[in-house]
N, C-alpha and C. Protein backbone atom coordinates (compact mmCIF):
# COMPACT_ATOMS: atom_id res chain seq x y z
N UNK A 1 -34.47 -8.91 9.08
CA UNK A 1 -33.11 -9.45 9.10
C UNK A 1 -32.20 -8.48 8.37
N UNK A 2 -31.03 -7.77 9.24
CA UNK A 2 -30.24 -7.50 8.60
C UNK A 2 -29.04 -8.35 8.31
N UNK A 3 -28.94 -8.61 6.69
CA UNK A 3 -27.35 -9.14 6.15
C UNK A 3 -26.88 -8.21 5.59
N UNK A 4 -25.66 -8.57 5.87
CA UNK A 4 -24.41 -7.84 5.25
C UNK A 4 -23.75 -7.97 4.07
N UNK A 5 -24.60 -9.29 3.35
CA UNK A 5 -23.91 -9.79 2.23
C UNK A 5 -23.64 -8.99 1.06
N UNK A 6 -23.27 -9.37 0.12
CA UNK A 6 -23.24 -8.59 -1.37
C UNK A 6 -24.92 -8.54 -1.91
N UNK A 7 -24.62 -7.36 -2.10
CA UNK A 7 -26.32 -7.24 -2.70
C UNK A 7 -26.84 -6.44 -2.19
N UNK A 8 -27.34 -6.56 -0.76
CA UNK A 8 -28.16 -5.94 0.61
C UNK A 8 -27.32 -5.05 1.39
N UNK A 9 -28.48 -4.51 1.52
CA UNK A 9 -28.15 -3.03 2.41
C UNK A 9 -28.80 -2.66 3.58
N UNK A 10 -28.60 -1.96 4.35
CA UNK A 10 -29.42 -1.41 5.25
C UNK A 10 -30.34 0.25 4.43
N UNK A 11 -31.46 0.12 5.21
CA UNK A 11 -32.27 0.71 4.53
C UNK A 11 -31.53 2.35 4.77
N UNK A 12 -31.53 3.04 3.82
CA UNK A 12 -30.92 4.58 3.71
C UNK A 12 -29.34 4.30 3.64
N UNK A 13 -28.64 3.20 3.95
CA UNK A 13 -27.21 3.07 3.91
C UNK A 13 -26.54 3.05 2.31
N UNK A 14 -25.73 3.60 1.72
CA UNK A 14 -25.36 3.25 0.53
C UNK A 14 -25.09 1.80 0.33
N UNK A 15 -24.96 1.21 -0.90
CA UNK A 15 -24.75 0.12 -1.28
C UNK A 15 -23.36 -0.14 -1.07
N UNK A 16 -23.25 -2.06 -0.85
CA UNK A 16 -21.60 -2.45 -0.09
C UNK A 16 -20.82 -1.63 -1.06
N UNK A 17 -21.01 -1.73 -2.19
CA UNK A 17 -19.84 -1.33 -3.33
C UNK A 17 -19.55 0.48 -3.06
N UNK A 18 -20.39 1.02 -2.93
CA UNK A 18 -19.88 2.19 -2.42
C UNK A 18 -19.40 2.96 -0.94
N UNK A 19 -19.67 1.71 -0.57
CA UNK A 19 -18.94 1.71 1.14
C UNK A 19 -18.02 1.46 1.03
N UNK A 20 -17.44 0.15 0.03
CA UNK A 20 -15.81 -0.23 0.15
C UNK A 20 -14.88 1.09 -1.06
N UNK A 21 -15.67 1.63 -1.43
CA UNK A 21 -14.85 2.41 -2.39
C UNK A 21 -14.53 3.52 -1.48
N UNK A 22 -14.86 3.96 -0.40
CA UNK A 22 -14.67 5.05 0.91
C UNK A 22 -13.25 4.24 1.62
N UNK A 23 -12.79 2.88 2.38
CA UNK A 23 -12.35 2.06 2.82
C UNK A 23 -11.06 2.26 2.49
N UNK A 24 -10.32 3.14 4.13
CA UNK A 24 -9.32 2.89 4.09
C UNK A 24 -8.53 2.23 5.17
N UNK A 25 -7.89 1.11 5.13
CA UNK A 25 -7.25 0.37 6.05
C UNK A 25 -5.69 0.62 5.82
N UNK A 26 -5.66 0.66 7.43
CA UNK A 26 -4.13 1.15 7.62
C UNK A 26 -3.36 0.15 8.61
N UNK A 27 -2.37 -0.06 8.70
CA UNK A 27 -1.65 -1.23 9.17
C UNK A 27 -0.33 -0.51 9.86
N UNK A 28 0.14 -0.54 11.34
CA UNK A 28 1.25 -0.07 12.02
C UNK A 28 2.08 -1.06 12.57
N UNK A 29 3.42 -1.36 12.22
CA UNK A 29 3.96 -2.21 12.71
C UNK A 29 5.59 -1.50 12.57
N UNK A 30 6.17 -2.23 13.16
CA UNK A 30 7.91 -2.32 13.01
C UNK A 30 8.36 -2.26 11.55
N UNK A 31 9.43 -1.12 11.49
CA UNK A 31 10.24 -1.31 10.08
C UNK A 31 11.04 -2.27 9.91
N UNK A 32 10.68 -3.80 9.75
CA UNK A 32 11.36 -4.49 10.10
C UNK A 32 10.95 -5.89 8.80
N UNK A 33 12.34 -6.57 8.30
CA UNK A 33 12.15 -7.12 6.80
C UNK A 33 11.05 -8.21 7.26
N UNK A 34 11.34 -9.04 8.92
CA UNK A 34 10.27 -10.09 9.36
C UNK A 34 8.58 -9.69 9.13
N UNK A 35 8.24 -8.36 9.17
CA UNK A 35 6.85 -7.92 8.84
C UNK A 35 6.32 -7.43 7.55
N UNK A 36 7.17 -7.56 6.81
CA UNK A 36 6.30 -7.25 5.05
C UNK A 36 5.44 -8.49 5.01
N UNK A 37 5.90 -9.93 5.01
CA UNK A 37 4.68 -10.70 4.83
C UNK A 37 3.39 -10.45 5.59
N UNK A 38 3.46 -9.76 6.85
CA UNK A 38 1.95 -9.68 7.13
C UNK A 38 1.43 -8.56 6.20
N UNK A 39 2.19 -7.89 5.77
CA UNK A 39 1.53 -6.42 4.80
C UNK A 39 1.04 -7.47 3.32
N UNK A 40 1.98 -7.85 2.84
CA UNK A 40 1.86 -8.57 1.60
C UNK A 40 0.85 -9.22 1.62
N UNK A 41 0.11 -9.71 3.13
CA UNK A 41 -1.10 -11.25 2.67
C UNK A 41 -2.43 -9.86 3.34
N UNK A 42 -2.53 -8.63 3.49
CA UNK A 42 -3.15 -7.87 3.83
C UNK A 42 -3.23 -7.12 2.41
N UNK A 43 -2.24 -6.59 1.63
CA UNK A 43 -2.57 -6.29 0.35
C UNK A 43 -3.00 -7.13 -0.93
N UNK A 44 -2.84 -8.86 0.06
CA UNK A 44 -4.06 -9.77 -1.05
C UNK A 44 -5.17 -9.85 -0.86
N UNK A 45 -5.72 -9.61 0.41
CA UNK A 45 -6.66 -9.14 0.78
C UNK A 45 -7.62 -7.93 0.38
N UNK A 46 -7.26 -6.91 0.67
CA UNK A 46 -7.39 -5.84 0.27
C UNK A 46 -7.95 -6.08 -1.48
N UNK A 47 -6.94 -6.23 -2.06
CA UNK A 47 -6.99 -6.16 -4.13
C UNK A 47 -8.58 -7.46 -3.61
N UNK A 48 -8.57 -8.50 -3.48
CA UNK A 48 -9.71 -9.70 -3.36
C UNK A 48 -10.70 -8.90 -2.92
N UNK A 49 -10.99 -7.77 -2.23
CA UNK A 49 -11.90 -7.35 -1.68
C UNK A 49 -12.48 -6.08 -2.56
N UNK A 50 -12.16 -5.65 -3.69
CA UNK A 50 -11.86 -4.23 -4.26
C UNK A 50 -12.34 -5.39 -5.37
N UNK A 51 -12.10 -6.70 -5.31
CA UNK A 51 -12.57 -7.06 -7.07
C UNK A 51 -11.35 -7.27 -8.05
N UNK A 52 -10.53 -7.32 -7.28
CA UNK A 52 -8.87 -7.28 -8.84
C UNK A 52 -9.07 -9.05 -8.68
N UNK A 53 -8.58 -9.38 -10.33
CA UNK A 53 -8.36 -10.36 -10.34
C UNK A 53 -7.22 -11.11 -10.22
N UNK A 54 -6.76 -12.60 -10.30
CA UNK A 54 -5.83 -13.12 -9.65
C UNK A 54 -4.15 -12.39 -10.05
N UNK A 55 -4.07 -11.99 -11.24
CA UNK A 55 -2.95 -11.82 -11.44
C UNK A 55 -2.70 -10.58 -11.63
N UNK A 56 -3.73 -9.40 -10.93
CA UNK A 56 -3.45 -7.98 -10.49
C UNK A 56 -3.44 -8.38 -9.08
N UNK A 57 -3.79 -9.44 -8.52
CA UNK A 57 -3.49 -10.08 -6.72
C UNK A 57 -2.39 -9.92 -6.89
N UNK A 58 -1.62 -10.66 -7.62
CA UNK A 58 -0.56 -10.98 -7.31
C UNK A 58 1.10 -9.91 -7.83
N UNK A 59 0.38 -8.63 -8.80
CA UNK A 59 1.44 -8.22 -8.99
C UNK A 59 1.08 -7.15 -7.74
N UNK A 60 0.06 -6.39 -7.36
CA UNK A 60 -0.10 -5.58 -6.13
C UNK A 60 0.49 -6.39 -4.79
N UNK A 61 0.77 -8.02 -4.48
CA UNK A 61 1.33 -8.03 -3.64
C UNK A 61 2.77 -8.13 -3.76
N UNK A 62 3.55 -8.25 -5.18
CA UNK A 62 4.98 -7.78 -5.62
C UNK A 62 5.03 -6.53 -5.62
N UNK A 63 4.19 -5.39 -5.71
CA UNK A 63 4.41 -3.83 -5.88
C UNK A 63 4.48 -3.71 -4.09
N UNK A 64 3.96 -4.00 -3.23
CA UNK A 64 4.06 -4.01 -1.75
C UNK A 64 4.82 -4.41 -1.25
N UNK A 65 5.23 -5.38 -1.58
CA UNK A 65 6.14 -6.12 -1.01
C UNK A 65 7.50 -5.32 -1.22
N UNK A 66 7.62 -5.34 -2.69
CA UNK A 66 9.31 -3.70 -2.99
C UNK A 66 8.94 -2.94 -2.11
N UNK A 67 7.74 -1.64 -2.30
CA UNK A 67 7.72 -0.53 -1.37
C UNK A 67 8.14 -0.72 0.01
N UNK A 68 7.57 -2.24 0.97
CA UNK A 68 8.01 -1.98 1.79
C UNK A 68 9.63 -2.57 2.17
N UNK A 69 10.06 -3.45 1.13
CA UNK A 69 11.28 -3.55 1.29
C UNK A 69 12.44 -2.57 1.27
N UNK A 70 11.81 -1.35 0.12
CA UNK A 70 12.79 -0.27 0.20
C UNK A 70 12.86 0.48 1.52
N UNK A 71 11.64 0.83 1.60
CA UNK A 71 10.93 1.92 3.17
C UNK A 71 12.27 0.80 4.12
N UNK A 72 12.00 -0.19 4.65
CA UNK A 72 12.36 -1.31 5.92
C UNK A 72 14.18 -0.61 5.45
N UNK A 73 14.29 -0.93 4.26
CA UNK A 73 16.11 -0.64 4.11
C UNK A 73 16.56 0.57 4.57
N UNK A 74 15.45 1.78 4.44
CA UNK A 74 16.53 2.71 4.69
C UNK A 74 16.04 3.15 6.23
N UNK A 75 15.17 2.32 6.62
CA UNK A 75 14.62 2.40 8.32
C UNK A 75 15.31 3.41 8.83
N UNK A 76 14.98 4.08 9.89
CA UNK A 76 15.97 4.04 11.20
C UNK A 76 15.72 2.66 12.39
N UNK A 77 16.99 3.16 13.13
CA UNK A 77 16.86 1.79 13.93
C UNK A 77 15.85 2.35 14.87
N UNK A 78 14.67 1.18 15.34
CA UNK A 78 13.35 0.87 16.15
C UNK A 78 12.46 1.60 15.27
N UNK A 79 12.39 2.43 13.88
CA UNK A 79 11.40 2.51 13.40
C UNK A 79 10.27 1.89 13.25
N UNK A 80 8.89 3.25 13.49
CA UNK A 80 7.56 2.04 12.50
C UNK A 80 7.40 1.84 11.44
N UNK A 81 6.72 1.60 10.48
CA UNK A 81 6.32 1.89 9.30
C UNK A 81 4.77 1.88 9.37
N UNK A 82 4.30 2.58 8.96
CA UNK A 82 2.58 2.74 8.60
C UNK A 82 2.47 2.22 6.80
N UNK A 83 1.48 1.48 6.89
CA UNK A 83 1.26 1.17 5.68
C UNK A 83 -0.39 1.47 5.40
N UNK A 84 -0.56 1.84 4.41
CA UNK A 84 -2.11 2.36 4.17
C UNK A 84 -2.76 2.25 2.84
N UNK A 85 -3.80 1.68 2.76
CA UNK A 85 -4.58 1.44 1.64
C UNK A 85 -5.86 1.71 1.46
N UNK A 86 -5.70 2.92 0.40
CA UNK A 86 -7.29 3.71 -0.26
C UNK A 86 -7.99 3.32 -0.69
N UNK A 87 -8.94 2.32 -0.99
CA UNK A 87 -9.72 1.74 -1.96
C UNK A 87 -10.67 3.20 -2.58
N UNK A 88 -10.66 3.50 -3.79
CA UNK A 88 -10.66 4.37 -4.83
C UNK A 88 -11.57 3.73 -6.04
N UNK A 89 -12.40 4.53 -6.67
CA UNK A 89 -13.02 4.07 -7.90
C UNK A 89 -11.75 3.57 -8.72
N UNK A 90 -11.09 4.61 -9.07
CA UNK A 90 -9.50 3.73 -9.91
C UNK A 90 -8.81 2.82 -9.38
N UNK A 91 -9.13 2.43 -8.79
CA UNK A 91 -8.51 1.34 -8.02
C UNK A 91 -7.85 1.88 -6.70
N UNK A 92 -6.68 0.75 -6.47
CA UNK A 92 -6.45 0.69 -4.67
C UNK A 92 -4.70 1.87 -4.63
N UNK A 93 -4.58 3.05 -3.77
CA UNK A 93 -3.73 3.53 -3.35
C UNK A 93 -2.82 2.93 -2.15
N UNK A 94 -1.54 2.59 -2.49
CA UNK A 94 -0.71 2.19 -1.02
C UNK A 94 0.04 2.80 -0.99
N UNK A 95 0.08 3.36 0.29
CA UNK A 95 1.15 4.51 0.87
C UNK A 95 2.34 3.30 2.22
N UNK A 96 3.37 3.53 2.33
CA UNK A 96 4.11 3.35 2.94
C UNK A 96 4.62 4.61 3.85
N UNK A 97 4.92 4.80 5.28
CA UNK A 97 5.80 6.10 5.54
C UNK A 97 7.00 5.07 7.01
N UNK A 98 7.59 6.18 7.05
CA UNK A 98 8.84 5.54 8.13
C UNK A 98 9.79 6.74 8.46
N UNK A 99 10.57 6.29 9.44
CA UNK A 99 11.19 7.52 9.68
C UNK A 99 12.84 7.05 8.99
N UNK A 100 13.75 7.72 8.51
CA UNK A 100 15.06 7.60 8.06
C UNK A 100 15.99 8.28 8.82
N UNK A 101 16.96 7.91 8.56
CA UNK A 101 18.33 8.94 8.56
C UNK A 101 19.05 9.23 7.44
N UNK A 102 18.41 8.97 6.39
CA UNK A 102 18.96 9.51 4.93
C UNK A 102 17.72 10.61 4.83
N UNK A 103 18.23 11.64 3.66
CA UNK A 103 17.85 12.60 3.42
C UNK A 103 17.13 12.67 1.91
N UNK A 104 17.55 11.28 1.26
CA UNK A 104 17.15 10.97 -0.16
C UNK A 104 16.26 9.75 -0.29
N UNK A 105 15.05 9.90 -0.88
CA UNK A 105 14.11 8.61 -1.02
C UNK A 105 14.88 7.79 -2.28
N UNK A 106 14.60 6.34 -2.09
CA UNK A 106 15.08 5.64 -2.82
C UNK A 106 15.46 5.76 -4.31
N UNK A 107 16.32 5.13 -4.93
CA UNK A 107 17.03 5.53 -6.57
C UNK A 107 16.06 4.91 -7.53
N UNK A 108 15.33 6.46 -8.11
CA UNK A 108 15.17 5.63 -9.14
C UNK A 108 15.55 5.02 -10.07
N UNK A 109 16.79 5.08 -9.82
CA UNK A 109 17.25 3.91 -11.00
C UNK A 109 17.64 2.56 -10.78
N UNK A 110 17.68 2.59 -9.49
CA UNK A 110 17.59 0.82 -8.80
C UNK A 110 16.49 -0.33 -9.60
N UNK A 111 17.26 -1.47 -9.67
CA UNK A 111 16.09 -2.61 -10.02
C UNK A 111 15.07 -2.55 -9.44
N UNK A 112 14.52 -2.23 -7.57
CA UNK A 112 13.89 -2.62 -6.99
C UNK A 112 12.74 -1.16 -7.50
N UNK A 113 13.41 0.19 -7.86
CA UNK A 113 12.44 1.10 -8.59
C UNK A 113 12.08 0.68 -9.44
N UNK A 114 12.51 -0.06 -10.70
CA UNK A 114 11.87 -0.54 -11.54
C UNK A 114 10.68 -1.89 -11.90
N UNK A 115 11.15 -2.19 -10.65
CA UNK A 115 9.98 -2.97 -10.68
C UNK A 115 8.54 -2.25 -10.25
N UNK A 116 8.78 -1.65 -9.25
CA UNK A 116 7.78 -0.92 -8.97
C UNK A 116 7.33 -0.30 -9.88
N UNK A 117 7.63 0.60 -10.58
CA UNK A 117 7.02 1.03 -12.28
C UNK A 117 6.59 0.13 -12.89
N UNK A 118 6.71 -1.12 -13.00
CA UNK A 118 6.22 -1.85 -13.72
C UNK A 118 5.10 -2.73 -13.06
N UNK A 119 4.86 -2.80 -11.69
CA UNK A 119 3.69 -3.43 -10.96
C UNK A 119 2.75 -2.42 -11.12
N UNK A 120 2.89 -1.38 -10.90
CA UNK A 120 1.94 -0.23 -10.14
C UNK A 120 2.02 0.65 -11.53
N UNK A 121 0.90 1.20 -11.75
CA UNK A 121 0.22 2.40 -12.28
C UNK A 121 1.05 3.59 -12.32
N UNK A 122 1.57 3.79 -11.15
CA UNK A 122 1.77 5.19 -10.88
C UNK A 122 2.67 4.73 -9.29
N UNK A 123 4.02 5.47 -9.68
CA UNK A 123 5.00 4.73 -7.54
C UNK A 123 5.69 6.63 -7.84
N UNK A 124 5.90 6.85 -6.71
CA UNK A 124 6.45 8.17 -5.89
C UNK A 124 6.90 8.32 -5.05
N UNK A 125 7.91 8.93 -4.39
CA UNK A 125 8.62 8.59 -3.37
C UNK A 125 9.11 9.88 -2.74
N UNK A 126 8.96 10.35 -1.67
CA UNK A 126 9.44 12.15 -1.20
C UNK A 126 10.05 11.32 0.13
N UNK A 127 10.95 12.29 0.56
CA UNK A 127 11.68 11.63 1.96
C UNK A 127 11.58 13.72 2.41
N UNK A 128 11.16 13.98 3.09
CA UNK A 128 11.06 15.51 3.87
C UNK A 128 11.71 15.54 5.29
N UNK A 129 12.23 16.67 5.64
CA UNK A 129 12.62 16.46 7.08
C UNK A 129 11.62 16.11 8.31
N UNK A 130 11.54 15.38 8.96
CA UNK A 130 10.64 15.23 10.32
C UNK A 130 11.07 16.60 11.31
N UNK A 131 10.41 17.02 11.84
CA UNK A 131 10.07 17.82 13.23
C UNK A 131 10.83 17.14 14.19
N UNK A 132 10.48 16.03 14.39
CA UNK A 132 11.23 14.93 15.14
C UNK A 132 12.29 14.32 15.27
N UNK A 133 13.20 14.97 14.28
CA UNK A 133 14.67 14.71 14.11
C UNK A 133 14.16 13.41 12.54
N UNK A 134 15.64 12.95 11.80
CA UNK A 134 15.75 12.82 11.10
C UNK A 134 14.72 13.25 9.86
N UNK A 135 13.89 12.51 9.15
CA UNK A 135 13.43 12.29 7.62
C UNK A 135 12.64 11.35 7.78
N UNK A 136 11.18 12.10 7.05
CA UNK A 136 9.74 11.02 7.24
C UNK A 136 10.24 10.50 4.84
N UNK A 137 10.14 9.32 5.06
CA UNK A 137 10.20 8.77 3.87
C UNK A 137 8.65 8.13 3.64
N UNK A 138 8.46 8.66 2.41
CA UNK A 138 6.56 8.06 1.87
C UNK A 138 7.16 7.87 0.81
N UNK A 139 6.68 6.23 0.44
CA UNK A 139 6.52 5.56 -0.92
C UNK A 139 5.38 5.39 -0.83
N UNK A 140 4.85 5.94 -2.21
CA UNK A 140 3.13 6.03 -3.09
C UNK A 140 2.67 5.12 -4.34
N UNK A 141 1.84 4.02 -4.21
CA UNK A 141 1.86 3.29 -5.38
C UNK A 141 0.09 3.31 -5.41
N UNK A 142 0.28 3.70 -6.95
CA UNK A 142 -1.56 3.29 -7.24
C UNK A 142 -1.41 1.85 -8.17
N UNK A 143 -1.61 1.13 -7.71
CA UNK A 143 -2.20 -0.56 -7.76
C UNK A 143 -2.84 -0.91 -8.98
N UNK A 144 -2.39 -1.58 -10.09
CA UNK A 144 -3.23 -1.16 -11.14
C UNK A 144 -4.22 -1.93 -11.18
N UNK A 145 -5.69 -2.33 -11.38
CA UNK A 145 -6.99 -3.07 -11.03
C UNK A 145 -6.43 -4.25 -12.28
N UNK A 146 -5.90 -4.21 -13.43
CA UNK A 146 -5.95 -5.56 -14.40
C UNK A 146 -3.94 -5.34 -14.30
N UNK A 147 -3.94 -6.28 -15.07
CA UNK A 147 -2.42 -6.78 -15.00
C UNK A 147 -1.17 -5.67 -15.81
N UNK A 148 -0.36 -6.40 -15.02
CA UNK A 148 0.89 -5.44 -15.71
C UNK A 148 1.10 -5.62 -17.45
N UNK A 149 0.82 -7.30 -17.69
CA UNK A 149 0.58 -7.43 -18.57
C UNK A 149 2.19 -7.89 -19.37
């Protein structure tokens, strides 16, 4: 019998815990404010699955939820957004990208930057020109595994 549960393995396969620490899930949808909640109940997911407890759940799905609210604001119109999550020995990486028509990634001196400093470990933000006409914008947050505190 092969299970998949916690614990068990397939014979020569690494153990679950070092399979999910490889695990990266990525999510493509519309830059659009109606789709952060599916990202948000995917990055509670994600932290529940990595082992964070309830109230690093819940500030990683406030650190996601900003990133992608900023990314969605400075959209272009019919943009996607890709959203992506590293599961990492240090915990979980979320990347946001999108395409813009601004040339500047979000202020850090906005409330909505500061919160993000204060959910996340570590937030970054580059907006570069696209090939494709306008500006690829990436917001970077490492997720902190225990609480903001």
């Amino acid at each position: 019998m092969n299970d998949e549960g916690p614990g068990s393995r397939a014979h020569g396969a690494p153990p679950a815990a070092d399979r999910l620490l490889d695990e990266v899930v990525e999510l493509r949808l519309p830059a659009a404010t109606h789709q952060i909640p599916l990202v948000r109940v995917l990055a509670q997911a994600v932290a529940a699955r990595a082992d964070y407890g309830l109230d690093a759940i819940a500030d990683a799905k406030m650190a996601v939820d900003e990133a992608c609210a900023q990314a969605v604001g400075t959209a272009a119109p019919g943009a996607a957004m890709t959203c992506r999550f590293t599961v990492a020995p240090g915990g979980i990486r979320f990347t946001v990208e999108t395409s813009t028509l601004e040339p500047l990634p979000p202020s850090e001196r906005s409330f909505g930057w500061h919160v993000l400093t204060t959910l996340a470990a570590n937030a970054a933000a580059r907006c570069v020109p696209d090939p494709a006409g306008g500006y690829a914008l990436t917001l970077e947050l490492d997720l902190h595994r225990e609480t903001s505190g």
